[in-house]
PDB file of N, CA and C in Angstrom:
ATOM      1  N   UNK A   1       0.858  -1.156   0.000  1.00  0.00           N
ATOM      2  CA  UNK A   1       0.000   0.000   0.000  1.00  0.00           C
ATOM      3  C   UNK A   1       0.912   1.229   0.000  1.00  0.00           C
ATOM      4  N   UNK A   2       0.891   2.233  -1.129  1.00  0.00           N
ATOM      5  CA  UNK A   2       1.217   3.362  -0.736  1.00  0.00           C
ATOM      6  C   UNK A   2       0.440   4.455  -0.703  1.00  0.00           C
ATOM      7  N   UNK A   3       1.068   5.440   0.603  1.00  0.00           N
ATOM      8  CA  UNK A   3       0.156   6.666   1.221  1.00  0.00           C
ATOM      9  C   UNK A   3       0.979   8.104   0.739  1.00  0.00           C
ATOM     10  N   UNK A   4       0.452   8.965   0.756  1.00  0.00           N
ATOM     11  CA  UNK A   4       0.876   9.765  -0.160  1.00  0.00           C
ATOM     12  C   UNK A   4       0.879  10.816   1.271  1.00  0.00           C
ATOM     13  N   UNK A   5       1.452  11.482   1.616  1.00  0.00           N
ATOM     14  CA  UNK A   5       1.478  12.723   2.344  1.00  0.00           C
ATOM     15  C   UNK A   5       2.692  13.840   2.414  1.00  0.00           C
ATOM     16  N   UNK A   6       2.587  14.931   3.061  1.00  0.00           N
ATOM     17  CA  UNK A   6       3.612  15.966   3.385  1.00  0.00           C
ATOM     18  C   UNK A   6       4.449  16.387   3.993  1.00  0.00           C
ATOM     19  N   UNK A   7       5.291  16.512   4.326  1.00  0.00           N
ATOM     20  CA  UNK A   7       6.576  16.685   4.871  1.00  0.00           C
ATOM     21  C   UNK A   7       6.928  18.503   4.769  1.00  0.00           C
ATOM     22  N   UNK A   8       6.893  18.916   5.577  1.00  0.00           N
ATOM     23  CA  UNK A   8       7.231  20.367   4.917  1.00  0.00           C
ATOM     24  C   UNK A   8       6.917  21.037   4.068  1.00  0.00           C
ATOM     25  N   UNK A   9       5.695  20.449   3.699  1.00  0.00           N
ATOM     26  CA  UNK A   9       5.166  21.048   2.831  1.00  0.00           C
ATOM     27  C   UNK A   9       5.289  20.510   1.040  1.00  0.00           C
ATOM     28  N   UNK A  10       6.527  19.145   1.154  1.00  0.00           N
ATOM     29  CA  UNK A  10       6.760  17.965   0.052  1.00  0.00           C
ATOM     30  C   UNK A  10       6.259  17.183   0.465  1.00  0.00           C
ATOM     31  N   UNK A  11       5.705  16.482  -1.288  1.00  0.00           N
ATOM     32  CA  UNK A  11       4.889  15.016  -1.189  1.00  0.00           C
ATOM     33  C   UNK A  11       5.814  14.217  -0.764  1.00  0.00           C
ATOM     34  N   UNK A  12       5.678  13.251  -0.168  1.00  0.00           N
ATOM     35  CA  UNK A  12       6.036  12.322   0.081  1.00  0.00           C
ATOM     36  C   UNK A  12       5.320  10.882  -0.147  1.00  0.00           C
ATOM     37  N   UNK A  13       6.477   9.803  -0.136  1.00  0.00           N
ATOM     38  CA  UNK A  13       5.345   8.157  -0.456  1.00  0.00           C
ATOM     39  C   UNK A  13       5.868   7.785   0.857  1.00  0.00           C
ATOM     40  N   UNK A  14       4.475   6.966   1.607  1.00  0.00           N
ATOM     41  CA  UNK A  14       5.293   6.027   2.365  1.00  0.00           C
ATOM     42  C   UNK A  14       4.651   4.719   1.671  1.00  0.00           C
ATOM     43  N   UNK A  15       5.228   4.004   2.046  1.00  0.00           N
ATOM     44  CA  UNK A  15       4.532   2.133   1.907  1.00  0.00           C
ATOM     45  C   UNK A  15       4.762   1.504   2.709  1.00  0.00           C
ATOM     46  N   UNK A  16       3.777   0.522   2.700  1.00  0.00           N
ATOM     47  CA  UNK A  16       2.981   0.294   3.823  1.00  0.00           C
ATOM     48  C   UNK A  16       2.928  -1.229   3.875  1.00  0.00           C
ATOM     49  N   UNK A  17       3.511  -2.200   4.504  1.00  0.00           N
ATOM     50  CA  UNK A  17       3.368  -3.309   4.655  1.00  0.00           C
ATOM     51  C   UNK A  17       1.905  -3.662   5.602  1.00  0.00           C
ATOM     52  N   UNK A  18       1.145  -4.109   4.209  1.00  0.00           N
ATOM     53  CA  UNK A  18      -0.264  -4.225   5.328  1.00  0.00           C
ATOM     54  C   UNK A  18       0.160  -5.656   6.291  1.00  0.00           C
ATOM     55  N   UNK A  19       0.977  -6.515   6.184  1.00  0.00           N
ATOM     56  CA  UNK A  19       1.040  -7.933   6.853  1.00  0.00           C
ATOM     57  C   UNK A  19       2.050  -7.253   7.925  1.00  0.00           C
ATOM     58  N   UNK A  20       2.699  -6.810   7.802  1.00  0.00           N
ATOM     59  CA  UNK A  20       3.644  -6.996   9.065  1.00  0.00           C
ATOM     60  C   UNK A  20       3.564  -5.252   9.690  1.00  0.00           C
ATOM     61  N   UNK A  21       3.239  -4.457   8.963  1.00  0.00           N
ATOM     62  CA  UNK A  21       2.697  -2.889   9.354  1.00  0.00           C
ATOM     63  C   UNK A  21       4.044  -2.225   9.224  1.00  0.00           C
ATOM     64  N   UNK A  22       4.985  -2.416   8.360  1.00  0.00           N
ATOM     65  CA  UNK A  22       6.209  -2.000   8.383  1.00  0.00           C
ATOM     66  C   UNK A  22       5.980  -1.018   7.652  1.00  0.00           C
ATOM     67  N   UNK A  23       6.641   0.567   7.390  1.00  0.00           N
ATOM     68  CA  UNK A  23       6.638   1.653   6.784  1.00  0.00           C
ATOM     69  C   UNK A  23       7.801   2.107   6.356  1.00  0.00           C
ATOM     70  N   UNK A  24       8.234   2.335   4.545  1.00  0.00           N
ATOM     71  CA  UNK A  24       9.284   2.775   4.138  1.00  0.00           C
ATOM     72  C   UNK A  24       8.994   3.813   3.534  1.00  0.00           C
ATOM     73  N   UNK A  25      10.062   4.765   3.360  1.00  0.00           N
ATOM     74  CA  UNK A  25       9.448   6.009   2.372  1.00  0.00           C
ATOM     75  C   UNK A  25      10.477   6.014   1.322  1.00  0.00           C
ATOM     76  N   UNK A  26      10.037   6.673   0.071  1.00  0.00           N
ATOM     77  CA  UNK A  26      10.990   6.971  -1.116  1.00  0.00           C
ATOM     78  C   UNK A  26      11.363   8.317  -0.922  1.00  0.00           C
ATOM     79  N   UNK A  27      12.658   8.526  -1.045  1.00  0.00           N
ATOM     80  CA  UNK A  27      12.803   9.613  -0.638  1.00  0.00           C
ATOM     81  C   UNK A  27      13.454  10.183  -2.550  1.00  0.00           C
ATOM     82  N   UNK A  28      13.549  11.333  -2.442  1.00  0.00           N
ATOM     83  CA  UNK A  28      14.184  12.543  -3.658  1.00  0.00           C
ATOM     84  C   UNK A  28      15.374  13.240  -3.504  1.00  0.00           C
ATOM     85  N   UNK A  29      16.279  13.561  -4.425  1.00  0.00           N
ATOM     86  CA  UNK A  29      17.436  13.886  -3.794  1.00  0.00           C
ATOM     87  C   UNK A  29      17.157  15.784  -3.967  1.00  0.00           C
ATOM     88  N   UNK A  30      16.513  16.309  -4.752  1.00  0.00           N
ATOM     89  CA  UNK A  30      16.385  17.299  -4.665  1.00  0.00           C
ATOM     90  C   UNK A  30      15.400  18.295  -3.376  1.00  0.00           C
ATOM     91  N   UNK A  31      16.226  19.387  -3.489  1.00  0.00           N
ATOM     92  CA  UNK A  31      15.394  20.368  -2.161  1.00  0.00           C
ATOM     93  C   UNK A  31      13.535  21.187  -2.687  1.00  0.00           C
ATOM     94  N   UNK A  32      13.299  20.989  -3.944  1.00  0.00           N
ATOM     95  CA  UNK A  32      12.088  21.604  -3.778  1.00  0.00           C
ATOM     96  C   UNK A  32      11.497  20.944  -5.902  1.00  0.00           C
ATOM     97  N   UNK A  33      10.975  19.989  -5.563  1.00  0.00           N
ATOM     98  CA  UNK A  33      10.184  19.292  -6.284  1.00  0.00           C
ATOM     99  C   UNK A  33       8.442  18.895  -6.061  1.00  0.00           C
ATOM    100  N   UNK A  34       7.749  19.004  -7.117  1.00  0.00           N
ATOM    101  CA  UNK A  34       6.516  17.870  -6.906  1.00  0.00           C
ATOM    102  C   UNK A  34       6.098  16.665  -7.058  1.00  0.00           C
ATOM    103  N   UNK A  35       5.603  16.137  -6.558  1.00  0.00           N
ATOM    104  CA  UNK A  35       5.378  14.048  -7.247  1.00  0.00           C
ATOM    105  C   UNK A  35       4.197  14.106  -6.886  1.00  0.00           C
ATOM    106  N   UNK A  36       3.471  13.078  -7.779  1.00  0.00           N
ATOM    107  CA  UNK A  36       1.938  12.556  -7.507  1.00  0.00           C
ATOM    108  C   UNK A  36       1.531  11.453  -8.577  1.00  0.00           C
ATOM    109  N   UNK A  37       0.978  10.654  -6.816  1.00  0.00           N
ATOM    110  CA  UNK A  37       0.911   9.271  -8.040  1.00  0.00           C
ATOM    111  C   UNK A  37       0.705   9.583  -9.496  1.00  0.00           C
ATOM    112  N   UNK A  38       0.579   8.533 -10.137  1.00  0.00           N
ATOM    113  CA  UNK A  38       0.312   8.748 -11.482  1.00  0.00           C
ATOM    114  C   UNK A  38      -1.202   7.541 -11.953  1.00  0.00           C
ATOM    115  N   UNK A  39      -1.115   7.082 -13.176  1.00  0.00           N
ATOM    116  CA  UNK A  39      -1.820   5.755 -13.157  1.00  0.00           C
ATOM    117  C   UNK A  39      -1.159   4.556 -12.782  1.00  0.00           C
ATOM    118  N   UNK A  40      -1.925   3.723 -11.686  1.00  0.00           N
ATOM    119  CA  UNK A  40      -2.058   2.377 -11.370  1.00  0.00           C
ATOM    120  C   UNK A  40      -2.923   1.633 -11.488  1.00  0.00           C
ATOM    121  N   UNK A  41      -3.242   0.967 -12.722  1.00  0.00           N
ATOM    122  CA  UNK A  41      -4.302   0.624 -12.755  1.00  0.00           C
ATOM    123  C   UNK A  41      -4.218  -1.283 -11.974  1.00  0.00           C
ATOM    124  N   UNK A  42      -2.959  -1.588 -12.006  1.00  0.00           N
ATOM    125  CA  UNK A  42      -2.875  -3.020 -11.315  1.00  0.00           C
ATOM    126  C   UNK A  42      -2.959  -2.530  -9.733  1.00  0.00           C
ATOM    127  N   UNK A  43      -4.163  -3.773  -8.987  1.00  0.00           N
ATOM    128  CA  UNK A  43      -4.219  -3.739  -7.536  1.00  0.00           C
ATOM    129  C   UNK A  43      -2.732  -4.223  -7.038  1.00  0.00           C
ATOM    130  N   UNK A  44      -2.678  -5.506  -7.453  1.00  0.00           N
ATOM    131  CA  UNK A  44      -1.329  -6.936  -6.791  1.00  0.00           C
ATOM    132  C   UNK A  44      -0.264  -6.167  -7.693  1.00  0.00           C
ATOM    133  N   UNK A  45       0.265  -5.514  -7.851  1.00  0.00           N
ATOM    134  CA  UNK A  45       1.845  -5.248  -8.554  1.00  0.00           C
ATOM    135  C   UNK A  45       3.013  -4.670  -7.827  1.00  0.00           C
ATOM    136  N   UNK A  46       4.168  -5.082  -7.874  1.00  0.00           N
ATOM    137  CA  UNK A  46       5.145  -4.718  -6.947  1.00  0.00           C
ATOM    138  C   UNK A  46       5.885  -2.989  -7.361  1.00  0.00           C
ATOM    139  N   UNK A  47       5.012  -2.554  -8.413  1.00  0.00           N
ATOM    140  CA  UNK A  47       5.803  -1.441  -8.611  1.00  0.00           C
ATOM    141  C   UNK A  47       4.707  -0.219  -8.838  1.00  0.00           C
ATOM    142  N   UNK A  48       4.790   1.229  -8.367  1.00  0.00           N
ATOM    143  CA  UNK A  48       4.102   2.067  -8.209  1.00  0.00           C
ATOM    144  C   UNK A  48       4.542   2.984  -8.773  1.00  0.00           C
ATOM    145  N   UNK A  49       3.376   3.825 -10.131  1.00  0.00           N
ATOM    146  CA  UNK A  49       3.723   4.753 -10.802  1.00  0.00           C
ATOM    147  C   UNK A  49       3.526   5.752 -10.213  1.00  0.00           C
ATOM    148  N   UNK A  50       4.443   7.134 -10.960  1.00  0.00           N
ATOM    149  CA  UNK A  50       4.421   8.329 -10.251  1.00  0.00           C
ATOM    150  C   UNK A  50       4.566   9.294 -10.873  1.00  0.00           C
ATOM    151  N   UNK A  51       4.205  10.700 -10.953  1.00  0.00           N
ATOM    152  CA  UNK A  51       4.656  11.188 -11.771  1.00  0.00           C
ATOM    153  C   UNK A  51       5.808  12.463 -11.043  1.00  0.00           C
ATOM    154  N   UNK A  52       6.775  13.004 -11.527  1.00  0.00           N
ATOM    155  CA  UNK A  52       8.077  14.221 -10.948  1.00  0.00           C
ATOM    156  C   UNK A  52       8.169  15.253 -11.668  1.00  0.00           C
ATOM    157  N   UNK A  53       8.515  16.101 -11.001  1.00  0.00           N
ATOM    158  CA  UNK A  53       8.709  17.445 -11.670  1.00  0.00           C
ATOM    159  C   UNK A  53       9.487  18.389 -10.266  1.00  0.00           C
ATOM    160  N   UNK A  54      10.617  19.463 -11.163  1.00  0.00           N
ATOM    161  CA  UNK A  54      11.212  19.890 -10.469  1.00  0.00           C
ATOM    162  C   UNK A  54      11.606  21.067 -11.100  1.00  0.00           C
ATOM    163  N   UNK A  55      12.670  21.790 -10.454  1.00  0.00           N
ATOM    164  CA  UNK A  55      13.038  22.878 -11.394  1.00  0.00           C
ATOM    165  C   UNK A  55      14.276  22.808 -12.356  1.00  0.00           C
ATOM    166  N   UNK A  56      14.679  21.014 -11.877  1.00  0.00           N
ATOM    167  CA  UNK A  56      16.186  20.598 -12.697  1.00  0.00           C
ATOM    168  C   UNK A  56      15.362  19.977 -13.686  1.00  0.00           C
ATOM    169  N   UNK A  57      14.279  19.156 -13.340  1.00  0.00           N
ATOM    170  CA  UNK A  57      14.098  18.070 -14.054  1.00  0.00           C
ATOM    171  C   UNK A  57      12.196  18.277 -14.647  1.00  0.00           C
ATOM    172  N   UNK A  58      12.746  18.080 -16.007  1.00  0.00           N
ATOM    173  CA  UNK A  58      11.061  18.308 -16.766  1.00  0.00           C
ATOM    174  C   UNK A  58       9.917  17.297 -16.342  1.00  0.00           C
ATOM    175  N   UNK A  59       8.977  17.328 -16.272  1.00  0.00           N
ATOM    176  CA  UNK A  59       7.715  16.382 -16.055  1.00  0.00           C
ATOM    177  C   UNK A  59       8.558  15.025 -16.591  1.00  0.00           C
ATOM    178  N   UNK A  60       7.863  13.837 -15.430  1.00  0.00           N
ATOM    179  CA  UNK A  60       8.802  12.449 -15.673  1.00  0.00           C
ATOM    180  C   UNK A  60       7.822  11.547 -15.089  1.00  0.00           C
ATOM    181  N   UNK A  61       8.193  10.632 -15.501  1.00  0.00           N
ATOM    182  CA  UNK A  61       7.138   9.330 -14.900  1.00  0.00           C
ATOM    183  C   UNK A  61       7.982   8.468 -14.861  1.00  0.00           C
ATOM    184  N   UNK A  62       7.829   7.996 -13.394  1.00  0.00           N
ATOM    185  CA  UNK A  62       8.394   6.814 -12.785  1.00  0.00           C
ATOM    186  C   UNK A  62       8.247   5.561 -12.754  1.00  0.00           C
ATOM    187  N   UNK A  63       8.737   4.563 -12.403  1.00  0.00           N
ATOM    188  CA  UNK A  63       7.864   3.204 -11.697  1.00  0.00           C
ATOM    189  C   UNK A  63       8.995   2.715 -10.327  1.00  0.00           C
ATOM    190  N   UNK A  64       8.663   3.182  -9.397  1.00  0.00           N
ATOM    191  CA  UNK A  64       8.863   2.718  -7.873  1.00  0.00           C
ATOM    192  C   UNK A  64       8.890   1.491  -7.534  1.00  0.00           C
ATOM    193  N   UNK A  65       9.889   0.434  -7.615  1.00  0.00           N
ATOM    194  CA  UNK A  65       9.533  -0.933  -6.678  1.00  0.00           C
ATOM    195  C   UNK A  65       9.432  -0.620  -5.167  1.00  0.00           C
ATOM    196  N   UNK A  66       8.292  -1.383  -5.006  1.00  0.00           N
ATOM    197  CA  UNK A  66       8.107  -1.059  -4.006  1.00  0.00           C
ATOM    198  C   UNK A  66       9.189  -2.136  -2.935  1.00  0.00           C
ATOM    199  N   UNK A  67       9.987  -2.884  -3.142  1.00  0.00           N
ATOM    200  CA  UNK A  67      10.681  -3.989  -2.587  1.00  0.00           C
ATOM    201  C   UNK A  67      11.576  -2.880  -2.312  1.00  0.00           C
ATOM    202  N   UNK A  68      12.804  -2.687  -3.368  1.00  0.00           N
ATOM    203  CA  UNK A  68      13.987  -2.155  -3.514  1.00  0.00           C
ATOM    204  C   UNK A  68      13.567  -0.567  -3.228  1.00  0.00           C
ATOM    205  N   UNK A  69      12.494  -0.154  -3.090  1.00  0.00           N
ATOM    206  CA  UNK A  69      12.632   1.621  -3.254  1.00  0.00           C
ATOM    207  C   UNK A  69      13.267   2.070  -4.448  1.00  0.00           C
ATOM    208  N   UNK A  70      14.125   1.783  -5.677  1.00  0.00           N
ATOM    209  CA  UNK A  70      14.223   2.279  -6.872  1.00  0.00           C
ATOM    210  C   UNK A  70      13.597   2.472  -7.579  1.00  0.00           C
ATOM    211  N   UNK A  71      13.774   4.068  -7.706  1.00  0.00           N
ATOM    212  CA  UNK A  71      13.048   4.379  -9.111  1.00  0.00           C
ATOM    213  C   UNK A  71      13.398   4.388 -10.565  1.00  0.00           C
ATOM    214  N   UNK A  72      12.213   3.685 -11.467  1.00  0.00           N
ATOM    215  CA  UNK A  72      12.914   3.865 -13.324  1.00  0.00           C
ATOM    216  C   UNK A  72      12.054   4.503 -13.712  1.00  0.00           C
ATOM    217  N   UNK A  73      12.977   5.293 -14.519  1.00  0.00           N
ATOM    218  CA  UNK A  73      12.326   6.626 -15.305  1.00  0.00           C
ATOM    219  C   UNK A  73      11.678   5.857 -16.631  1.00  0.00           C
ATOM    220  N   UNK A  74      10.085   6.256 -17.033  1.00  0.00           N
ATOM    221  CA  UNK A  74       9.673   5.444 -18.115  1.00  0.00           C
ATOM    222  C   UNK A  74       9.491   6.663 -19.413  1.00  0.00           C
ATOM    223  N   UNK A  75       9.484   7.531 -18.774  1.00  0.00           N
ATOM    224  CA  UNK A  75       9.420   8.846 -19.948  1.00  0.00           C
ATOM    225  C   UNK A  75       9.521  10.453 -19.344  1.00  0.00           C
ATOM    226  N   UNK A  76       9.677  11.205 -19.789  1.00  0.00           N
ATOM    227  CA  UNK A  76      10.376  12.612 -19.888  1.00  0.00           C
ATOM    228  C   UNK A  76      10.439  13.552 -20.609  1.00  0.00           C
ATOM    229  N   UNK A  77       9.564  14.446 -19.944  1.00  0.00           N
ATOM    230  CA  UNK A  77       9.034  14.780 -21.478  1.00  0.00           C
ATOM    231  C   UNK A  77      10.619  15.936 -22.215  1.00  0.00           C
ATOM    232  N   UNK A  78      10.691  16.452 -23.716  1.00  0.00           N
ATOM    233  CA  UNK A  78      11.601  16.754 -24.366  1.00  0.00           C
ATOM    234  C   UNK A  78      11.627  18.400 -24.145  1.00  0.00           C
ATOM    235  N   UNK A  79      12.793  18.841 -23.501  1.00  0.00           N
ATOM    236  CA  UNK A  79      13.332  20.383 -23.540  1.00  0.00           C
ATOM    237  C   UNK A  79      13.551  20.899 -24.227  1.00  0.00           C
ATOM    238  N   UNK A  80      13.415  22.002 -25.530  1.00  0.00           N
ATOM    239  CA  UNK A  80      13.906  22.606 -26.348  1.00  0.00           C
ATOM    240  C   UNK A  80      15.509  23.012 -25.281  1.00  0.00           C
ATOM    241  N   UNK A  81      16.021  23.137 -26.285  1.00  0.00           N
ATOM    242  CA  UNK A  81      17.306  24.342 -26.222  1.00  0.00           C
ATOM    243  C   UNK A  81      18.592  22.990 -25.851  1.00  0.00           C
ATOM    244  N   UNK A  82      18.760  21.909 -25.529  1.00  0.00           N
ATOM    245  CA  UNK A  82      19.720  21.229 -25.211  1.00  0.00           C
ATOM    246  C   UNK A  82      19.899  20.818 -23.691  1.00  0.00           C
ATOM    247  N   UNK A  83      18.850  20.571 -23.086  1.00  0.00           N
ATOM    248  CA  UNK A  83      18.713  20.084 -21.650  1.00  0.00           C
ATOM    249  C   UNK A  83      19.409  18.714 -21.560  1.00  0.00           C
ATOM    250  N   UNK A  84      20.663  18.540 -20.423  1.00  0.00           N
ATOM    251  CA  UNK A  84      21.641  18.163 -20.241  1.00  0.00           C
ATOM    252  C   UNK A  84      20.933  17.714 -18.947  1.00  0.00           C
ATOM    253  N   UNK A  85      20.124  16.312 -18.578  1.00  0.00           N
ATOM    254  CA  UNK A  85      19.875  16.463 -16.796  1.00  0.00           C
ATOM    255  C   UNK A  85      21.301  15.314 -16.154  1.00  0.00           C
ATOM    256  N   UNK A  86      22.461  15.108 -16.778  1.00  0.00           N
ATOM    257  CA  UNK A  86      23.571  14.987 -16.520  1.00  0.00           C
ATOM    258  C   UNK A  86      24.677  16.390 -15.621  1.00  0.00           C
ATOM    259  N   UNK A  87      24.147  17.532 -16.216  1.00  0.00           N
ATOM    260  CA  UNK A  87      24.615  18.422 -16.145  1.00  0.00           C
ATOM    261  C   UNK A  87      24.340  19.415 -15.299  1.00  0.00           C
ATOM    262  N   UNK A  88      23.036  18.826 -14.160  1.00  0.00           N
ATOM    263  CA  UNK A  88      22.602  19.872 -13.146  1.00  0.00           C
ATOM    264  C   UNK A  88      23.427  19.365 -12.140  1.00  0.00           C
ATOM    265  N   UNK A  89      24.277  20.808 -10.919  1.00  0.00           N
ATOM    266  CA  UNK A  89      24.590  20.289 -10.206  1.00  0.00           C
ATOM    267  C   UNK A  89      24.048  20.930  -8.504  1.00  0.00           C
ATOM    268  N   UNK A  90      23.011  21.450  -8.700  1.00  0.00           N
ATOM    269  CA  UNK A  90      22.376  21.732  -7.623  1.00  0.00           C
ATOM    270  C   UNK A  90      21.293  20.189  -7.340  1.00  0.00           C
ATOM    271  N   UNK A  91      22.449  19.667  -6.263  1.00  0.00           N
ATOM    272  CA  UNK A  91      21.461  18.847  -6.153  1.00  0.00           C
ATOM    273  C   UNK A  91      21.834  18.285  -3.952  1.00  0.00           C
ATOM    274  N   UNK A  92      20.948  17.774  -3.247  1.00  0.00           N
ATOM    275  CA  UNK A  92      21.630  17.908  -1.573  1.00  0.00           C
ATOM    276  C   UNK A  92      21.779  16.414  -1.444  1.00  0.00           C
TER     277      UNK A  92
END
């Protein structure tokens, strides 16, 4: 199960082991971004879509295992002018 709430005023995920009640969160490496789920349309699946946005990084969609906490980027959307997200280095 994941729960979606705020932290300072950032989304945050936690997940939620409904069998054993254990709670992990995904955390972001940047200081001031948005996320919100995205579509899930599978109940039983080990991985949770999402969608990101920041001021380094253009609108993105994720998929979260929920096991490992890693996120894979499934699309992004395209920057005019030569956007380099190799090349940002404001990051905490």
């Amino acid at each position: 199960m994941v729960l979606t709430e705020r932290i300072h005023g950032l989304p945050q995920f936690v997940i939620l082991d409904p069998s054993t009640h254990a709670t992990a969160e995904a955390t972001f490496d940047e200081v001031a971004y948005t996320a919100a789920p995205s579509v899930n349309e599978e109940f039983d699946t080990p991985t949770f879509r999402y969608s990101y946005q920041s001021f380094l990084h253009p609108p993105s969609v994720y998929d979260l295992d929920l096991q490992s906490l890693k996120s894979t980027l499934l699309k992004r959307n395209e920057v005019l002018g030569g956007w380099d997200p190799s090349a940002t280095r404001w990051r905490v």
